[in-house]
C-alpha atoms as a PDB file:
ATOM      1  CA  UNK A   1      53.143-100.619  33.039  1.00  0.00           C
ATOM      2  CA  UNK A   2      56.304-100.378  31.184  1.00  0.00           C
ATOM      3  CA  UNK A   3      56.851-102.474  28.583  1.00  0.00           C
ATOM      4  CA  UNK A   4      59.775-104.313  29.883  1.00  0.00           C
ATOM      5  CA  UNK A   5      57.326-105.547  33.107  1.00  0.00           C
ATOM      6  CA  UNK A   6      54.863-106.276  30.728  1.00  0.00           C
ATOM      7  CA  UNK A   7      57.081-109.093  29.163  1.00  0.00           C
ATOM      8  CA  UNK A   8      57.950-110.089  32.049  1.00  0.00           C
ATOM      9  CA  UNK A   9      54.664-110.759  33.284  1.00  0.00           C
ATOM     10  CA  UNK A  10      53.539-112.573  30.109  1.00  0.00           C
ATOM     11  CA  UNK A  11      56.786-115.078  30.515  1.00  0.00           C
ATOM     12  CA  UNK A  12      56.123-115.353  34.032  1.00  0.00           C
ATOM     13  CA  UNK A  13      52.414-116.771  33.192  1.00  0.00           C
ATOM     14  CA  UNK A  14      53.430-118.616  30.138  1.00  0.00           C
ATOM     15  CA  UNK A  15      56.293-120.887  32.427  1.00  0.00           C
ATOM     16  CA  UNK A  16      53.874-121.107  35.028  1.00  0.00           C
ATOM     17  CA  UNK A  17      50.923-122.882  32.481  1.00  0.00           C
ATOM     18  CA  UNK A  18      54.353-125.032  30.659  1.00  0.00           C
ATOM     19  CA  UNK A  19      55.689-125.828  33.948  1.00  0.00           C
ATOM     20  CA  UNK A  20      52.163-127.394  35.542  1.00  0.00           C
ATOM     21  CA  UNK A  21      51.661-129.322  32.185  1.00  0.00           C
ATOM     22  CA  UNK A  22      55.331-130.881  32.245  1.00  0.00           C
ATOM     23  CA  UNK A  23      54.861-131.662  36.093  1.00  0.00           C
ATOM     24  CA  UNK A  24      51.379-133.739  35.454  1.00  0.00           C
ATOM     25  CA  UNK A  25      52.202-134.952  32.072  1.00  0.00           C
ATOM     26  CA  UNK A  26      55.724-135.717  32.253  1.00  0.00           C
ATOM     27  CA  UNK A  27      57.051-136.002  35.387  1.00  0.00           C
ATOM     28  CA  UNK A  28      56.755-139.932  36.369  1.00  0.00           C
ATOM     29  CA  UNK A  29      58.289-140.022  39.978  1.00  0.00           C
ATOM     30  CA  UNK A  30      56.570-142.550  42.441  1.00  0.00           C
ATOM     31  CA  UNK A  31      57.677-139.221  44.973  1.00  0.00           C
ATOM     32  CA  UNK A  32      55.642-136.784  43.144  1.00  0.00           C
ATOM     33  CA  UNK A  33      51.862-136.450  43.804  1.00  0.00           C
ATOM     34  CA  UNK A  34      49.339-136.525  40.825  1.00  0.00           C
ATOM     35  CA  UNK A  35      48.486-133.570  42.303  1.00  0.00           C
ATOM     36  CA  UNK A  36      51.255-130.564  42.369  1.00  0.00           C
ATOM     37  CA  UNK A  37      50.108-127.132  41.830  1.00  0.00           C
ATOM     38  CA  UNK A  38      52.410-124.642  40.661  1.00  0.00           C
ATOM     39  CA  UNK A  39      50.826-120.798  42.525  1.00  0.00           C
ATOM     40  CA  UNK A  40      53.787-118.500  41.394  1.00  0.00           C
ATOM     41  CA  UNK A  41      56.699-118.423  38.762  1.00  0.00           C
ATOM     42  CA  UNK A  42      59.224-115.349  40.597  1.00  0.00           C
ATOM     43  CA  UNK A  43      61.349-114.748  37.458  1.00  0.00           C
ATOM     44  CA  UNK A  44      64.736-112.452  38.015  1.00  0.00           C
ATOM     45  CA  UNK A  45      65.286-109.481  35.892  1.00  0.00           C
ATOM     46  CA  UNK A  46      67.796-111.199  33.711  1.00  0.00           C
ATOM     47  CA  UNK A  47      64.998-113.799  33.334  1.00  0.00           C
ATOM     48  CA  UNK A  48      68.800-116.225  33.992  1.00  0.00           C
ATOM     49  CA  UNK A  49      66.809-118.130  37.750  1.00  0.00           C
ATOM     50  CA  UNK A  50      63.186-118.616  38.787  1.00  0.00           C
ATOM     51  CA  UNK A  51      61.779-119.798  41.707  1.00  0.00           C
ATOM     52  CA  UNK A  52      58.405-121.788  41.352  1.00  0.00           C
ATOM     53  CA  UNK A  53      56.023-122.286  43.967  1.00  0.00           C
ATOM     54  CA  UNK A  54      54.103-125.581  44.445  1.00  0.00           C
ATOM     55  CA  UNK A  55      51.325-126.648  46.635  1.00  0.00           C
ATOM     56  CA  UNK A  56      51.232-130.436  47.380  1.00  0.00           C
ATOM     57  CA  UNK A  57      49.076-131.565  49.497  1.00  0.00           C
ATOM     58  CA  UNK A  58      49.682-134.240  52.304  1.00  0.00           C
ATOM     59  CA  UNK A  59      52.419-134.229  55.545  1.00  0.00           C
ATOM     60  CA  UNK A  60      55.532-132.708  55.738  1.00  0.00           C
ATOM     61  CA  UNK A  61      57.150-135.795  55.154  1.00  0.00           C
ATOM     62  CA  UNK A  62      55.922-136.259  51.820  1.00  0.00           C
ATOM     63  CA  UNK A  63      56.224-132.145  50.866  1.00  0.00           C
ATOM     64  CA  UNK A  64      59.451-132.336  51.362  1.00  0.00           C
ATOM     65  CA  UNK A  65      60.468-135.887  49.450  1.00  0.00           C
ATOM     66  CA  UNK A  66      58.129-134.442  46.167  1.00  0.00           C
ATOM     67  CA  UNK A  67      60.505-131.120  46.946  1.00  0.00           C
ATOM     68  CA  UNK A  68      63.583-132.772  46.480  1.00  0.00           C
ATOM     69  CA  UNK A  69      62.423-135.022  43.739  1.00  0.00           C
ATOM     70  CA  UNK A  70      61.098-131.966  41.532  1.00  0.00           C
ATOM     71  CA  UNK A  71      64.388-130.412  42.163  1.00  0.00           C
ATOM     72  CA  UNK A  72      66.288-133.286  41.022  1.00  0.00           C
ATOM     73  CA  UNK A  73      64.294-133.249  37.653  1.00  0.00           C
ATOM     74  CA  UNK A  74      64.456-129.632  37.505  1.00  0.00           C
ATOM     75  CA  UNK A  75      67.063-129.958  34.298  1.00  0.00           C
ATOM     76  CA  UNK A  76      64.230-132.237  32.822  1.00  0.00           C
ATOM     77  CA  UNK A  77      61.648-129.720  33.283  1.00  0.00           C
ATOM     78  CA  UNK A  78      63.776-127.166  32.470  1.00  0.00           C
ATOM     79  CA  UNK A  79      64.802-128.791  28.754  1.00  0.00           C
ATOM     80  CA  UNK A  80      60.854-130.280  28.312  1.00  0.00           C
ATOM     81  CA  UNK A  81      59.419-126.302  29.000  1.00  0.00           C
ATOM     82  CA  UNK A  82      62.107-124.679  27.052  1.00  0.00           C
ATOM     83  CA  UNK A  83      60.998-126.497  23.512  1.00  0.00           C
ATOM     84  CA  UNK A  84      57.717-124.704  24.397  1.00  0.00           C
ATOM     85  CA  UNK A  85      58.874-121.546  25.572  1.00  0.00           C
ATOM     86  CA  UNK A  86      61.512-119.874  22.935  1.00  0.00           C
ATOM     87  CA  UNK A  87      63.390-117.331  25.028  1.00  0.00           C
ATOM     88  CA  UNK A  88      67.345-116.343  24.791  1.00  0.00           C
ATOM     89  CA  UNK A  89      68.218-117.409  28.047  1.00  0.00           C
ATOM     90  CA  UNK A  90      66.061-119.790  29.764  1.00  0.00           C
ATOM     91  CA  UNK A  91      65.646-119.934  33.437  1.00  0.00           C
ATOM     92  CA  UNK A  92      67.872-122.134  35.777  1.00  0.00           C
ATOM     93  CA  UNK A  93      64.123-123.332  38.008  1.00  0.00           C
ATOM     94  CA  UNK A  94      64.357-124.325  41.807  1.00  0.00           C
ATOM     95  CA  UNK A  95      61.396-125.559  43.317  1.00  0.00           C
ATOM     96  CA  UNK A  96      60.234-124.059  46.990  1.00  0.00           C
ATOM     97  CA  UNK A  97      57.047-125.427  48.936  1.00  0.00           C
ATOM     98  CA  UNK A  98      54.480-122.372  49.141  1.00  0.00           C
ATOM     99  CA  UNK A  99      53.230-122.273  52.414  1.00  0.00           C
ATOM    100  CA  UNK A 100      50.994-119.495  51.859  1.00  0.00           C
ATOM    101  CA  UNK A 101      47.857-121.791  52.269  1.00  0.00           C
ATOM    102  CA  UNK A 102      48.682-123.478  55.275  1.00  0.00           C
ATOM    103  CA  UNK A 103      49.337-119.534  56.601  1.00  0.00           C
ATOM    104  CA  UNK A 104      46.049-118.033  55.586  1.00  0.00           C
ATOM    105  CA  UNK A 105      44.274-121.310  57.206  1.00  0.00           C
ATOM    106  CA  UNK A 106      46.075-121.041  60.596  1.00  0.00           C
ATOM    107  CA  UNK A 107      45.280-117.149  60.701  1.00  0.00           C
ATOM    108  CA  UNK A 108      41.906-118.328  59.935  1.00  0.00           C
ATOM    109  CA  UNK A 109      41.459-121.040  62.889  1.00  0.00           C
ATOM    110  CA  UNK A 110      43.039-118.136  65.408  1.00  0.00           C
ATOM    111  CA  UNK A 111      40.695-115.747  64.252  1.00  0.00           C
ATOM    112  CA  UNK A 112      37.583-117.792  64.588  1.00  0.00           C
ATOM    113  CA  UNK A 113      39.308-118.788  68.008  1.00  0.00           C
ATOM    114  CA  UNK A 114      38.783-115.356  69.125  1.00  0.00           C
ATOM    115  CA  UNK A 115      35.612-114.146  67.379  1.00  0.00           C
ATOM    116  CA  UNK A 116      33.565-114.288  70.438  1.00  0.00           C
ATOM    117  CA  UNK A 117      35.707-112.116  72.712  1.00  0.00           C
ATOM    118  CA  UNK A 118      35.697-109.394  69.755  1.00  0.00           C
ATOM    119  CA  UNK A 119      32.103-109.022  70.021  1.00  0.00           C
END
């Protein structure tokens, strides 16, 4: 692993840890869960954007309202993280649902579905 991925990856962790913390702890939005997880920083190579992944749970309806509500604060989060994390040019954030969970469990259901005609 070159070293340049290898900073890369350590930043990547370190915002996702900062991020989490500044959601629970600071973040007080009637819209917002008590219970967001954050399951992937992607970072660009310029480290200038970054696109965090959350996991809320509950309906649609209320996935998307906490969406829009964490990007609203994103400049919030963004200033709050960036006393933690010294870099040269911190990350613009945007906030995407990840709907990697709700994937896995359909895929899941199907193949139990199924399981008896495979045998």
């Amino acid at each position: 692993m070159s070293s340049v991925q290898f900073h890369l990856d350590r930043l990547k962790e370190q915002l996702l840890r900062e991020i989490s913390w500044t959601i629970a702890n600071k973040i007080n939005d009637p819209r917002i869960p008590d219970v967001v997880t954050v399951t992937e920083v992607k970072l660009a190579p310029d480290t200038r954007s970054a696109v965090v992944f959350i996991s809320i749970y509950g309906d649609e309806k209320e996935k998307k309202g906490s969406l829009i509500a964490l990007n609203r604060a994103s400049s919030f989060i963004q200033k709050c993280v960036a006393a933690k994390v010294k870099i040269k040019n911190f990350p613009k954030l945007s906030f995407k649902i990840d709907s990697s969970f709700e994937y896995s469990e359909r895929i899941n259901n199907l193949l139990e579905k199924i399981k008896d005609d495979l045998v």
